[in-house]
N, C-alpha and C. Protein backbone atom coordinates (compact mmCIF):
# COMPACT_ATOMS: atom_id res chain seq x y z
N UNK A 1 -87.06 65.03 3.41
CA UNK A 1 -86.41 66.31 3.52
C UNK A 1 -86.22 66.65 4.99
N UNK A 2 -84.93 67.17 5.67
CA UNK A 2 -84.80 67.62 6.94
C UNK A 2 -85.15 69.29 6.90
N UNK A 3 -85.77 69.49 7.77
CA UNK A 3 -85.92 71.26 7.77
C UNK A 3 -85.91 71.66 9.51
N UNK A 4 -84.90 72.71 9.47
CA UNK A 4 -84.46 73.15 10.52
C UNK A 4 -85.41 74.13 11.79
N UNK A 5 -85.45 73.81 12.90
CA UNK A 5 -86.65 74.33 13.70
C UNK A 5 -85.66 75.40 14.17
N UNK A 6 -85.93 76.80 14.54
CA UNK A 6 -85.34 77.16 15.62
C UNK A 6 -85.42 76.94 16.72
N UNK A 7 -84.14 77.37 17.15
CA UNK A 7 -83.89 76.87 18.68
C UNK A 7 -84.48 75.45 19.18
N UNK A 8 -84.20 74.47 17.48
CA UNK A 8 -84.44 73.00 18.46
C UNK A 8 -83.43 72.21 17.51
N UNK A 9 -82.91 72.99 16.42
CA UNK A 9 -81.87 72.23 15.46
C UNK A 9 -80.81 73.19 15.20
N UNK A 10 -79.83 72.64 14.88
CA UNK A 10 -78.57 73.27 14.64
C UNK A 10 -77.79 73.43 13.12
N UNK A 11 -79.32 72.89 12.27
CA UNK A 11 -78.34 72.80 11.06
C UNK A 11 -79.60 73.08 10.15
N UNK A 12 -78.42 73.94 9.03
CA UNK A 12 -79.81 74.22 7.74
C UNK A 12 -79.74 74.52 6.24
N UNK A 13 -78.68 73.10 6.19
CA UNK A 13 -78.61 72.67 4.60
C UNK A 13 -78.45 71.47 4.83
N UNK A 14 -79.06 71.13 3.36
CA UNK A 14 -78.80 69.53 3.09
C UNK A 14 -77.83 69.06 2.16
N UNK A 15 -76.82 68.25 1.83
CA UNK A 15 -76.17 68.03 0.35
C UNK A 15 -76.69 67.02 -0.30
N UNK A 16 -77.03 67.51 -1.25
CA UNK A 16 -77.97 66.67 -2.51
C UNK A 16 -77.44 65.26 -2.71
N UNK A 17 -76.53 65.33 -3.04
CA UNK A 17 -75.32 63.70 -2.89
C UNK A 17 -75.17 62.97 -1.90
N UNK A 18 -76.22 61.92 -2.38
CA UNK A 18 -75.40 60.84 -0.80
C UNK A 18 -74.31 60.13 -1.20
N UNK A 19 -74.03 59.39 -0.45
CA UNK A 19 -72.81 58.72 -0.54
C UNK A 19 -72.91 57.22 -0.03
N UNK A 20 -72.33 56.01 -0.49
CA UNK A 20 -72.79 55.01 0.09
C UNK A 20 -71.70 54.32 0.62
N UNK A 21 -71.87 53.82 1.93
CA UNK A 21 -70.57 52.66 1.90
C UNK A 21 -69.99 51.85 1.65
N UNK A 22 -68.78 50.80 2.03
CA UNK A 22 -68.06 50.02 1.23
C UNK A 22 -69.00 48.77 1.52
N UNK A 23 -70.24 48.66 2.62
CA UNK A 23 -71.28 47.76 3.04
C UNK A 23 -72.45 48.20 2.11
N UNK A 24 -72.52 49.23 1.72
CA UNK A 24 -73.88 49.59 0.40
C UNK A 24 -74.80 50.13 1.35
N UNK A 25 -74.68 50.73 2.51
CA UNK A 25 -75.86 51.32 3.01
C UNK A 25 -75.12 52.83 2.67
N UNK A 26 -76.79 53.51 2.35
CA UNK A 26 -76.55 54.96 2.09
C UNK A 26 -76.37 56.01 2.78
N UNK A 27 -75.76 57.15 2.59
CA UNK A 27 -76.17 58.12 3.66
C UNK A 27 -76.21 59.60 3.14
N UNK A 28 -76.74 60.22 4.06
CA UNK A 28 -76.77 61.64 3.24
C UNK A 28 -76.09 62.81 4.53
N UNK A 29 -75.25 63.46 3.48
CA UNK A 29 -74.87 64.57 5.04
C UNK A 29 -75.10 65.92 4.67
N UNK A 30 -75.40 66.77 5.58
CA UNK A 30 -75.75 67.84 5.74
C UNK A 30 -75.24 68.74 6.94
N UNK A 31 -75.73 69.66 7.39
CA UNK A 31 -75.19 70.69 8.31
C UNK A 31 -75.03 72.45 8.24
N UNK A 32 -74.52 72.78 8.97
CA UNK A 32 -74.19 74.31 8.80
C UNK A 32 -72.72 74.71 9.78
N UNK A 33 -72.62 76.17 9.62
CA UNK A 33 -71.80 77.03 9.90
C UNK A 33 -71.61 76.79 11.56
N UNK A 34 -72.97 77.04 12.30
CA UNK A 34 -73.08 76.82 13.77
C UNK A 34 -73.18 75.28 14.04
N UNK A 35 -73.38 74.38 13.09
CA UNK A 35 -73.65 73.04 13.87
C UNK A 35 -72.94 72.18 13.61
N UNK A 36 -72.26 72.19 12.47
CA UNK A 36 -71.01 71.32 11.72
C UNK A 36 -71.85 70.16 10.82
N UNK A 37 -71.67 69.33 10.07
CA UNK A 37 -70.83 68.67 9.53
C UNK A 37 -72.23 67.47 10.25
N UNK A 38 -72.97 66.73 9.97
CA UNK A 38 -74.09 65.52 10.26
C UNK A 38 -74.16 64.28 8.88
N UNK A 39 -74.47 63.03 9.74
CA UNK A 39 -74.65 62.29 8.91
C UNK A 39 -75.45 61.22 8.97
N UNK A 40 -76.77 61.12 7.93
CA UNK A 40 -78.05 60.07 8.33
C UNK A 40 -78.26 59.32 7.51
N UNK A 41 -77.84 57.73 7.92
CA UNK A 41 -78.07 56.72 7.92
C UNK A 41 -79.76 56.79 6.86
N UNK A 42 -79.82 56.17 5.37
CA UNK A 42 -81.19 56.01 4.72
C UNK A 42 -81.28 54.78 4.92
N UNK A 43 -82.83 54.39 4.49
CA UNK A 43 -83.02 52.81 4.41
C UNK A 43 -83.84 53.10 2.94
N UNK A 44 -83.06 52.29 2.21
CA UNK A 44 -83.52 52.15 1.16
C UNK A 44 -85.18 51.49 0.65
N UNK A 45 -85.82 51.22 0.14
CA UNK A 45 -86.09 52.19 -1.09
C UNK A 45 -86.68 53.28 -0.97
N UNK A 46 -87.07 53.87 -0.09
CA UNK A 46 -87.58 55.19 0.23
C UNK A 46 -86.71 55.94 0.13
N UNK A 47 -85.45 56.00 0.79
CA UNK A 47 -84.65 57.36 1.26
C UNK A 47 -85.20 57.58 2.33
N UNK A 48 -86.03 56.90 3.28
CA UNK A 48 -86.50 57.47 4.46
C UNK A 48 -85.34 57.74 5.68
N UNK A 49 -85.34 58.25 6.47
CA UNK A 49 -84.67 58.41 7.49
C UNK A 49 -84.59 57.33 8.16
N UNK A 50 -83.46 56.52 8.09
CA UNK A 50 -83.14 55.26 9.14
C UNK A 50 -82.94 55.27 10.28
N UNK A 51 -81.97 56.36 10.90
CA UNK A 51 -81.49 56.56 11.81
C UNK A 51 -81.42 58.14 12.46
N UNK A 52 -81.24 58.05 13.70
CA UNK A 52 -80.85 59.80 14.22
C UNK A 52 -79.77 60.51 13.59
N UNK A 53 -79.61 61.35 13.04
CA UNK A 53 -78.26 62.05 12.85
C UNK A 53 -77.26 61.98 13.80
N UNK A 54 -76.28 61.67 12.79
CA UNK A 54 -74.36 61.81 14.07
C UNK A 54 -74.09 62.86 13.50
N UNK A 55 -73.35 64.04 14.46
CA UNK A 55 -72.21 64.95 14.28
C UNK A 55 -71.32 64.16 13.82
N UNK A 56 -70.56 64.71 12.95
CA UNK A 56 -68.79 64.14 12.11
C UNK A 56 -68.27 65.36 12.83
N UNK A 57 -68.45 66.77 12.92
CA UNK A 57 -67.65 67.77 12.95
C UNK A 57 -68.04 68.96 13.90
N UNK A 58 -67.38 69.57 14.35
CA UNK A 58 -68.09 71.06 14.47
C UNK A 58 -67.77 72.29 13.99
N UNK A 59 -68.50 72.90 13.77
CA UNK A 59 -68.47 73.89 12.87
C UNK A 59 -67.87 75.20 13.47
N UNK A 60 -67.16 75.83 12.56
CA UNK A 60 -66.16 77.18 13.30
C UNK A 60 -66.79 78.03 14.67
N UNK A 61 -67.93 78.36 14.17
CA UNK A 61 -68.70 79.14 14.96
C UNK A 61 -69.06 78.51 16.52
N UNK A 62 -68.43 77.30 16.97
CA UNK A 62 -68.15 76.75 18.42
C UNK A 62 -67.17 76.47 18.79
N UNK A 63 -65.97 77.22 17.97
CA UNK A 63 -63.90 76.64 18.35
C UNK A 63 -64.71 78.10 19.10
């Protein structure tokens, strides 16, 4: 589970649905209003966190 610190994270939902690629590695994305749009790399069979989160987007609240 990711859970959001103040003033050290920018995002504070998760979407339940991962999604996997056309290579079969998984991922799960999440984000908010102020932070946009993230996406983290799992390693299977855990679901553990593989990788750091990437921004895909930013979110309205920084145009």
């Amino acid at each position: 589970m990711l859970r959001s610190e103040p003033g050290e994270t920018s995002y504070n939902a998760i979407d339940p649905g991962g999604i996997t690629d056309a290579d079969g590695t998984p991922w799960m994305a999440f984000g908010s209003f102020w932070g946009g749009i993230q996406l983290v790399e799992l390693a299977w069979p855990s679901d553990a966190r593989g990788t750091s989160p990437a921004r895909t987007s930013t979110g309205p609240a920084r145009r």
